[in-house]
PDB file of N, CA and C in Angstrom:
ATOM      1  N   UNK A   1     -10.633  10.067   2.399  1.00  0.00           N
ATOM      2  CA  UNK A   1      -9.474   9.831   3.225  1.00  0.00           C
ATOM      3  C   UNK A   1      -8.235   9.895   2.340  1.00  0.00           C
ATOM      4  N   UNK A   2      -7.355  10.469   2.596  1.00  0.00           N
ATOM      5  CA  UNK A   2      -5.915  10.774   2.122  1.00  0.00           C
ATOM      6  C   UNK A   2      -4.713  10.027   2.903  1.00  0.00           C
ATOM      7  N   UNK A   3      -4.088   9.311   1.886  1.00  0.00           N
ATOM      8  CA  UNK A   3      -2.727   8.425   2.466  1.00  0.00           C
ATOM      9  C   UNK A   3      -1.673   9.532   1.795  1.00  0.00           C
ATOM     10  N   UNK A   4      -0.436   9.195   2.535  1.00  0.00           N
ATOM     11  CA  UNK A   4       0.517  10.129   2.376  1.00  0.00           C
ATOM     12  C   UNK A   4       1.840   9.607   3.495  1.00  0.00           C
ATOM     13  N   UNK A   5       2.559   9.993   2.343  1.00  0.00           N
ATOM     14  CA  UNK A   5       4.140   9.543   2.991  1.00  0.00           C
ATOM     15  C   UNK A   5       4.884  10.304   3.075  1.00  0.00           C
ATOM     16  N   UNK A   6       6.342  10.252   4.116  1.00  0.00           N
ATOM     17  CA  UNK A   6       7.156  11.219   3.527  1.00  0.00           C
ATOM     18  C   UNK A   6       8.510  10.784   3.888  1.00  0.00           C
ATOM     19  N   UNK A   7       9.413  11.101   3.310  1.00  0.00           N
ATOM     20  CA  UNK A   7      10.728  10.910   2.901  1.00  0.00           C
ATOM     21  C   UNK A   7      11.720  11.631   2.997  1.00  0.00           C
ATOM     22  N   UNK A   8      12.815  12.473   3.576  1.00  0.00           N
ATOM     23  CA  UNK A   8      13.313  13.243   3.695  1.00  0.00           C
ATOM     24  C   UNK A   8      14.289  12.789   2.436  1.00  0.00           C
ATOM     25  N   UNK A   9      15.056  12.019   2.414  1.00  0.00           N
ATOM     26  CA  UNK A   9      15.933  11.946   1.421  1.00  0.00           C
ATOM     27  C   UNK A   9      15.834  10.392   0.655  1.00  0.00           C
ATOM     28  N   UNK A  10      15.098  10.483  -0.364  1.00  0.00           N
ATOM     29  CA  UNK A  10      14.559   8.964  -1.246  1.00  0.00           C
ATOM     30  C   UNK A  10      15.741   8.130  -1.270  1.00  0.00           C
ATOM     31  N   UNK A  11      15.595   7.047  -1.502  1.00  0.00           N
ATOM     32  CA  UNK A  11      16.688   6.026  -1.429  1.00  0.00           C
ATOM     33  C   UNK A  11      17.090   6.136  -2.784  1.00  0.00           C
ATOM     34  N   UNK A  12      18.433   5.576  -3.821  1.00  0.00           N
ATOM     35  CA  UNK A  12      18.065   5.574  -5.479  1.00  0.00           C
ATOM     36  C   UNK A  12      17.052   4.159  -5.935  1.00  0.00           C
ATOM     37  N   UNK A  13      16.416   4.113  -6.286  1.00  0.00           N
ATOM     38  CA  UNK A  13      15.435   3.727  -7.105  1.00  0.00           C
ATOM     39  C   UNK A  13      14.035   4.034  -6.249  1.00  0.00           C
ATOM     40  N   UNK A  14      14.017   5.012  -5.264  1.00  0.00           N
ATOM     41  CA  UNK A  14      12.776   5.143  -4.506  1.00  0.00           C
ATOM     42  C   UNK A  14      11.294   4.765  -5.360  1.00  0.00           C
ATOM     43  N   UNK A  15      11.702   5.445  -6.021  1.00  0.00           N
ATOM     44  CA  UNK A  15      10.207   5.774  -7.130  1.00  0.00           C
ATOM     45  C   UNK A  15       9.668   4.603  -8.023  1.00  0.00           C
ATOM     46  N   UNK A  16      10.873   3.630  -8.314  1.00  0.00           N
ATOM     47  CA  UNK A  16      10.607   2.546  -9.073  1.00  0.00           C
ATOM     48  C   UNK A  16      10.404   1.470  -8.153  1.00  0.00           C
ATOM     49  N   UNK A  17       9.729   1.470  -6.724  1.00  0.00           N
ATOM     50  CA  UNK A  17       9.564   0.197  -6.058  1.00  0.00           C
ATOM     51  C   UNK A  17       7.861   0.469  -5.643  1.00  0.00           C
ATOM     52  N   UNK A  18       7.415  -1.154  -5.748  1.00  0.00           N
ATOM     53  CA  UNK A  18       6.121  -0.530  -5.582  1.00  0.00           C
ATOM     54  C   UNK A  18       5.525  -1.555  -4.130  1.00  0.00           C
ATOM     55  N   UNK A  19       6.232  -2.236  -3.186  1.00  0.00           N
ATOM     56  CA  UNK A  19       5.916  -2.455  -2.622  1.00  0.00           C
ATOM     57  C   UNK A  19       5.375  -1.581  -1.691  1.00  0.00           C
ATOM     58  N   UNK A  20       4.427  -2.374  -0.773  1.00  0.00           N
ATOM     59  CA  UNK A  20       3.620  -1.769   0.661  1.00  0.00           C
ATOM     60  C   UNK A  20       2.467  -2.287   0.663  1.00  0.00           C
ATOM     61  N   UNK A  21       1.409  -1.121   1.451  1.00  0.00           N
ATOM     62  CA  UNK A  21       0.466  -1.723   1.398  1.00  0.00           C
ATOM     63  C   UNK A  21      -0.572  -1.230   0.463  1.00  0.00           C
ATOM     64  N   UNK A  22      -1.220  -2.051   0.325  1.00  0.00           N
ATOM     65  CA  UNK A  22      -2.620  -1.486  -0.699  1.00  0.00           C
ATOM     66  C   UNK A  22      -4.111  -1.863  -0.075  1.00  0.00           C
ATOM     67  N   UNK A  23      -4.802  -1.388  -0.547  1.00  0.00           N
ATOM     68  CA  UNK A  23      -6.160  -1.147  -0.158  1.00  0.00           C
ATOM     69  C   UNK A  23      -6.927  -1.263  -1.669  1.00  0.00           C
ATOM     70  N   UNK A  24      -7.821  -1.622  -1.540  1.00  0.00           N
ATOM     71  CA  UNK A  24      -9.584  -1.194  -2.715  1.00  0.00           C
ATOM     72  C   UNK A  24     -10.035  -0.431  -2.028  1.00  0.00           C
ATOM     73  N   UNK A  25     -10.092   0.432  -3.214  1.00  0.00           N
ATOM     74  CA  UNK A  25     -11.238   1.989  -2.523  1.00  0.00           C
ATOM     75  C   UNK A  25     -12.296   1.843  -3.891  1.00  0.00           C
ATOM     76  N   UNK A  26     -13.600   2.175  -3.514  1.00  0.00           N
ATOM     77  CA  UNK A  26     -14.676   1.996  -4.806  1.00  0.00           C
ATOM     78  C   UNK A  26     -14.705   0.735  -5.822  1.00  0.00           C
ATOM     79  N   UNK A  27     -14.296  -0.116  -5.467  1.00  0.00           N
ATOM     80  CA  UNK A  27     -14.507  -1.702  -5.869  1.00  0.00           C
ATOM     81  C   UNK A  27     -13.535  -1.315  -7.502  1.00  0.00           C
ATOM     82  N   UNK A  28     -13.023  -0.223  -7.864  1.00  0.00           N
ATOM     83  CA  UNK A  28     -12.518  -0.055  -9.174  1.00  0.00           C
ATOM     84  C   UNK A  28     -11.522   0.058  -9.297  1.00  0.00           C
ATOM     85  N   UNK A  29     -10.568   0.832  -7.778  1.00  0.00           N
ATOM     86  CA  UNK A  29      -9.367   1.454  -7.296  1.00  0.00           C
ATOM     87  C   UNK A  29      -8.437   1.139  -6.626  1.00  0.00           C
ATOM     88  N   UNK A  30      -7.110   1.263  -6.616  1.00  0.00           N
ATOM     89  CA  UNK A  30      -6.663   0.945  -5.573  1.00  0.00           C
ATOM     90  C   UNK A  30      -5.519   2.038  -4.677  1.00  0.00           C
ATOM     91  N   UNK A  31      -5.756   2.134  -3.707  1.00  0.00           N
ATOM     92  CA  UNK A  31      -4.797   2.598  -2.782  1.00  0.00           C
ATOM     93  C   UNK A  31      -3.659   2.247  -1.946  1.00  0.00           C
ATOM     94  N   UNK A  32      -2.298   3.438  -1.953  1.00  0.00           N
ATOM     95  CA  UNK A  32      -0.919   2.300  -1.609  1.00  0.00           C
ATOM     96  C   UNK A  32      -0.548   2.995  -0.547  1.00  0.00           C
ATOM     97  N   UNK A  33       0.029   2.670   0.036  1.00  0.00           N
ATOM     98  CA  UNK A  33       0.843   3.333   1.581  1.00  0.00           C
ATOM     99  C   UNK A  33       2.446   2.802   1.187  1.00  0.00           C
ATOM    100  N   UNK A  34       3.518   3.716   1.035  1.00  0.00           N
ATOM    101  CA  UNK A  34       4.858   2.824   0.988  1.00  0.00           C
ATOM    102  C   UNK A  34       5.311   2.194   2.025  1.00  0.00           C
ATOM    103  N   UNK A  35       5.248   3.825   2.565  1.00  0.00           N
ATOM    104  CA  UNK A  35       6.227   3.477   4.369  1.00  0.00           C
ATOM    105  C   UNK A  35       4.918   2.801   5.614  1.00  0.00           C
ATOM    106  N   UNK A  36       3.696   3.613   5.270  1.00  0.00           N
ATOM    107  CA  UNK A  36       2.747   3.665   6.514  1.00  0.00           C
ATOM    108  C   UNK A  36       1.568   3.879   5.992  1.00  0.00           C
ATOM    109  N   UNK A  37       0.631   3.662   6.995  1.00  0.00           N
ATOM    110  CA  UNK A  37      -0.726   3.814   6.601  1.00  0.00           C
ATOM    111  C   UNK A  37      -1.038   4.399   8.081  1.00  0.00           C
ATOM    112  N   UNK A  38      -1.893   5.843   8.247  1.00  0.00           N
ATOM    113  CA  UNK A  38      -2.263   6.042   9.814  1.00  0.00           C
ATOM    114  C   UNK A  38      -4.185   6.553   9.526  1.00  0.00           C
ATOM    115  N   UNK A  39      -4.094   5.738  10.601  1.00  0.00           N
ATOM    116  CA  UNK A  39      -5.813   6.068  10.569  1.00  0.00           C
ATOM    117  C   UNK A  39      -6.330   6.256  12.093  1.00  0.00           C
ATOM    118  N   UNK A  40      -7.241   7.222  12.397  1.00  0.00           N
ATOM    119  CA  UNK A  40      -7.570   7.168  13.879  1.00  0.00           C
ATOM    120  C   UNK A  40      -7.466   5.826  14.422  1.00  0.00           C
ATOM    121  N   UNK A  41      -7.761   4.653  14.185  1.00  0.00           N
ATOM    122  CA  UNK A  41      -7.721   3.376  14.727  1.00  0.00           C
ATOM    123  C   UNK A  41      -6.860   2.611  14.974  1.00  0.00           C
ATOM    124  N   UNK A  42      -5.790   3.096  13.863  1.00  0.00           N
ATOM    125  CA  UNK A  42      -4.775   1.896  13.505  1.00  0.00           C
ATOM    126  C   UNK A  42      -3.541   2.561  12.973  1.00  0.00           C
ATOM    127  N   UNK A  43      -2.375   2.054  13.088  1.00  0.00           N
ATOM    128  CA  UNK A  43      -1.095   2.803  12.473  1.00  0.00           C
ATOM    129  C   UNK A  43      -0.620   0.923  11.467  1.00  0.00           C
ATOM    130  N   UNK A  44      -0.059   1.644  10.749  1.00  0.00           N
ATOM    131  CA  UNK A  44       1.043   0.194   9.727  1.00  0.00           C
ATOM    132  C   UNK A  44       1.647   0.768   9.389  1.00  0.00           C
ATOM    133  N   UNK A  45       2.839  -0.120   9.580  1.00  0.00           N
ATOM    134  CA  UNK A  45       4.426   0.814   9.545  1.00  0.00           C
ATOM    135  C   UNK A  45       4.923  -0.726   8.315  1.00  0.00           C
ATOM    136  N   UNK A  46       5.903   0.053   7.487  1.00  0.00           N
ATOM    137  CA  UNK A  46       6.570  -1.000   6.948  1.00  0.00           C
ATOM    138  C   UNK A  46       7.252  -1.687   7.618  1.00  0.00           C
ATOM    139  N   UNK A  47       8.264  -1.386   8.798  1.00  0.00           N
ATOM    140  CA  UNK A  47       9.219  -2.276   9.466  1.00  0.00           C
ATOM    141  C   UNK A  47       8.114  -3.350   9.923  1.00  0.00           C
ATOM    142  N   UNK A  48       6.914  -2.928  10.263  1.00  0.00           N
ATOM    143  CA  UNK A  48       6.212  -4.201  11.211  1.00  0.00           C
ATOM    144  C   UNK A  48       5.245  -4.911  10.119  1.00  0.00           C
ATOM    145  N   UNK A  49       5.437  -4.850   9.238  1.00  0.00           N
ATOM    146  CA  UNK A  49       4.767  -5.488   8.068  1.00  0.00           C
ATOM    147  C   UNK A  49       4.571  -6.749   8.540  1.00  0.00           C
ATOM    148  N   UNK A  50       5.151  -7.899   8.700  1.00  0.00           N
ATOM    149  CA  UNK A  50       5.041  -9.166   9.243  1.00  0.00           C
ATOM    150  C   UNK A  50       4.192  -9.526  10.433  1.00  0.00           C
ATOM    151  N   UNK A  51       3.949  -8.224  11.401  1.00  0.00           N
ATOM    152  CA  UNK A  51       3.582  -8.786  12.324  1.00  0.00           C
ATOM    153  C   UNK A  51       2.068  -8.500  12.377  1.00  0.00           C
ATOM    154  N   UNK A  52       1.470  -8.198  11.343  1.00  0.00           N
ATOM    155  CA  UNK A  52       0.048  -7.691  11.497  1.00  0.00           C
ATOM    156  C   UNK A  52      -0.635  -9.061  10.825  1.00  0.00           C
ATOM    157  N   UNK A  53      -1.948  -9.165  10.845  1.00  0.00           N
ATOM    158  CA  UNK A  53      -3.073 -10.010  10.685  1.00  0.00           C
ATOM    159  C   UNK A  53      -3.777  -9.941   9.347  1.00  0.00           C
ATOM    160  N   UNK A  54      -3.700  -9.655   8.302  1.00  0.00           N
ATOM    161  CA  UNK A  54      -4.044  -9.629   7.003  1.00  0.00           C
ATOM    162  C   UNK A  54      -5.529 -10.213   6.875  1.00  0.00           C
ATOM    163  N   UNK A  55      -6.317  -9.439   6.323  1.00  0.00           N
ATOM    164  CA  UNK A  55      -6.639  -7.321   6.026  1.00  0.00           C
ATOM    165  C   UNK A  55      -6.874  -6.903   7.386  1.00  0.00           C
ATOM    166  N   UNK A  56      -6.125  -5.919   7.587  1.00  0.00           N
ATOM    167  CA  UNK A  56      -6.225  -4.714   8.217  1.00  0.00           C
ATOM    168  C   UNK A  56      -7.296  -4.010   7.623  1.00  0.00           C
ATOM    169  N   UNK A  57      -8.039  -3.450   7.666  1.00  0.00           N
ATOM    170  CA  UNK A  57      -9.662  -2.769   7.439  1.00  0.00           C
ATOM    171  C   UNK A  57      -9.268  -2.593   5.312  1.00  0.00           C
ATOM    172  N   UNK A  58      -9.083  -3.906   5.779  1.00  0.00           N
ATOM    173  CA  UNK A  58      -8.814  -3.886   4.302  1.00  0.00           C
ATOM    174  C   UNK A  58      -7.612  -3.930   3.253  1.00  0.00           C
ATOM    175  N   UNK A  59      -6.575  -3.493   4.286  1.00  0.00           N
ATOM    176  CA  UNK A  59      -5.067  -3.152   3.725  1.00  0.00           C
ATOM    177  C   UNK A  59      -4.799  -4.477   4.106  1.00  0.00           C
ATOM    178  N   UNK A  60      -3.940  -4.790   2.631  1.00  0.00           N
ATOM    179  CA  UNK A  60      -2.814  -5.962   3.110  1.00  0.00           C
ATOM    180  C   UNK A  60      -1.144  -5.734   1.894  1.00  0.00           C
ATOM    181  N   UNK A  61      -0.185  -5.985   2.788  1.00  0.00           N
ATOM    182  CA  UNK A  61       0.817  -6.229   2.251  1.00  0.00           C
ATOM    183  C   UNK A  61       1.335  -6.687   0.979  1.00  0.00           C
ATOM    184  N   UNK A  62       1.886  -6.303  -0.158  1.00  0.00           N
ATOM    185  CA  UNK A  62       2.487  -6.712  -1.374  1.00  0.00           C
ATOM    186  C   UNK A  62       3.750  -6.694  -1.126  1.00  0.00           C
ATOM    187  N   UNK A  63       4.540  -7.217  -2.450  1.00  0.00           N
ATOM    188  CA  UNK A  63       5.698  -7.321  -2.580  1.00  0.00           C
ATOM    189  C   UNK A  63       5.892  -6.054  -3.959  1.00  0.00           C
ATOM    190  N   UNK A  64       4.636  -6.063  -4.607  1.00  0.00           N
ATOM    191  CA  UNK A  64       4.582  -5.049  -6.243  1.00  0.00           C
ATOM    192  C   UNK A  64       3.124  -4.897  -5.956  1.00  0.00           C
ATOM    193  N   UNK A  65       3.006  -3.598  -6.793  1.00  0.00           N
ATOM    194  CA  UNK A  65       2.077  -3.126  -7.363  1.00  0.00           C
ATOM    195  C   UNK A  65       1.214  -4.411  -8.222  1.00  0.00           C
ATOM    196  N   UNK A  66       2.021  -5.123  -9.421  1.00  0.00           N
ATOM    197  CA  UNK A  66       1.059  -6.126  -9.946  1.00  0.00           C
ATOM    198  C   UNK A  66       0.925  -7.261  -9.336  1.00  0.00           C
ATOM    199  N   UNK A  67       1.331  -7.660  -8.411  1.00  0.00           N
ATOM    200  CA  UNK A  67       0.800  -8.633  -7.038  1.00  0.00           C
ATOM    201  C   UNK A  67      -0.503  -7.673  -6.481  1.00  0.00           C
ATOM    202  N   UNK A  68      -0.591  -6.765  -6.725  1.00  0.00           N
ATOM    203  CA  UNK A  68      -1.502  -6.272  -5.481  1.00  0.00           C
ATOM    204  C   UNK A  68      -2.740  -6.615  -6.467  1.00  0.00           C
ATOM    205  N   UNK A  69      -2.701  -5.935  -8.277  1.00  0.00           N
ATOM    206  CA  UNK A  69      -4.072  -5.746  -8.464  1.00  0.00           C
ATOM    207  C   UNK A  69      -4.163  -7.270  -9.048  1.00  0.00           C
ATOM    208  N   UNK A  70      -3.680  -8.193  -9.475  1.00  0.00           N
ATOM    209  CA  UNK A  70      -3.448  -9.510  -9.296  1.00  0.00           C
ATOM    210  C   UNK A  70      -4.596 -10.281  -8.117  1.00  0.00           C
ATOM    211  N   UNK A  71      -3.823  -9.864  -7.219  1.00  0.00           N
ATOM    212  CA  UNK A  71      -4.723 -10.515  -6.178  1.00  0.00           C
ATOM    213  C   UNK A  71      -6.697  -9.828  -5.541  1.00  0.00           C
ATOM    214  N   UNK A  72      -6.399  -8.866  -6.090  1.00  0.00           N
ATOM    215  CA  UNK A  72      -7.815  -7.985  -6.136  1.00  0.00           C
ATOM    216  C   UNK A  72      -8.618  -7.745  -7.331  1.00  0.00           C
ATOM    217  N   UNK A  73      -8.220  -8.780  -8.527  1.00  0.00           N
ATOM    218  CA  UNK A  73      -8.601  -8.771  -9.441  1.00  0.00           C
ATOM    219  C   UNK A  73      -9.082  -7.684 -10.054  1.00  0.00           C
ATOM    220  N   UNK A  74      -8.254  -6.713 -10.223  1.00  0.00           N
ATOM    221  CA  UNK A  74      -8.531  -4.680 -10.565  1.00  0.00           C
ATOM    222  C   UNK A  74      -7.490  -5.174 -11.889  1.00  0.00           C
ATOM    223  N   UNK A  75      -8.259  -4.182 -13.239  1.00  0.00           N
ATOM    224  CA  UNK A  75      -7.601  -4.375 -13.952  1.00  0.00           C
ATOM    225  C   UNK A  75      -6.677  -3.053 -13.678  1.00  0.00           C
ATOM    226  N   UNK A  76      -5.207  -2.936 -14.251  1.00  0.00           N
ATOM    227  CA  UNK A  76      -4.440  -1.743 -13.731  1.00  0.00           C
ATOM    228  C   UNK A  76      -4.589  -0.945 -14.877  1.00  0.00           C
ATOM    229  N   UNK A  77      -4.635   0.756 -14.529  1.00  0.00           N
ATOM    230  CA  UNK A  77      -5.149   1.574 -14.993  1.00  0.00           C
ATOM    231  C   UNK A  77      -3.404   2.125 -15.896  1.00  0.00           C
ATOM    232  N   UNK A  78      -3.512   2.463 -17.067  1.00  0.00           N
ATOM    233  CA  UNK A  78      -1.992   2.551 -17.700  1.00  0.00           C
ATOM    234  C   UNK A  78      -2.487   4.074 -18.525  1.00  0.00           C
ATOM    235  N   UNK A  79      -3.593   5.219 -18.113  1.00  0.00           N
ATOM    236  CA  UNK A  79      -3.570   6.051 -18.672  1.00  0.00           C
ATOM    237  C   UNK A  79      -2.268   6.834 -17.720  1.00  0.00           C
TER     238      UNK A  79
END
């Protein structure tokens, strides 16, 4: 399965924010959605971040990237 975003025109510091959502994929990995996450079942949008039920088939909300693997105890990969 492939996550994917898109952006017509990045905000300035687009690239240096790492909030959204994340996921564990293969108990080793992790996966991020910035804006959204869409899956036949389910859509997550950042604006509605608050109003969902934490995990979503697994996805839940950060504030950073090292909150996420923090809380999923993944060590983060720095190759």
């Amino acid at each position: 399965m492939i996550y994917r975003h898109n952006e017509v025109i990045p905000e300035e510091g687009y690239h240096e924010k790492t909030d959204g959502f994340y996921r564990v994929e293969n108990e080793t990995s992790i996966v991020f959605g910035r804006l959204y996450v869409l899956n036949k079942d389910y859509a997550l949008y950042r604006d509605e971040k608050d109003t969902y039920e934490y995990p979503v088939d697994g996805w839940r909300w950060f504030d950073s990237e090292d909150e996420a693997y923090s809380f999923f105890g993944i060590e983060k990969n720095t190759i």
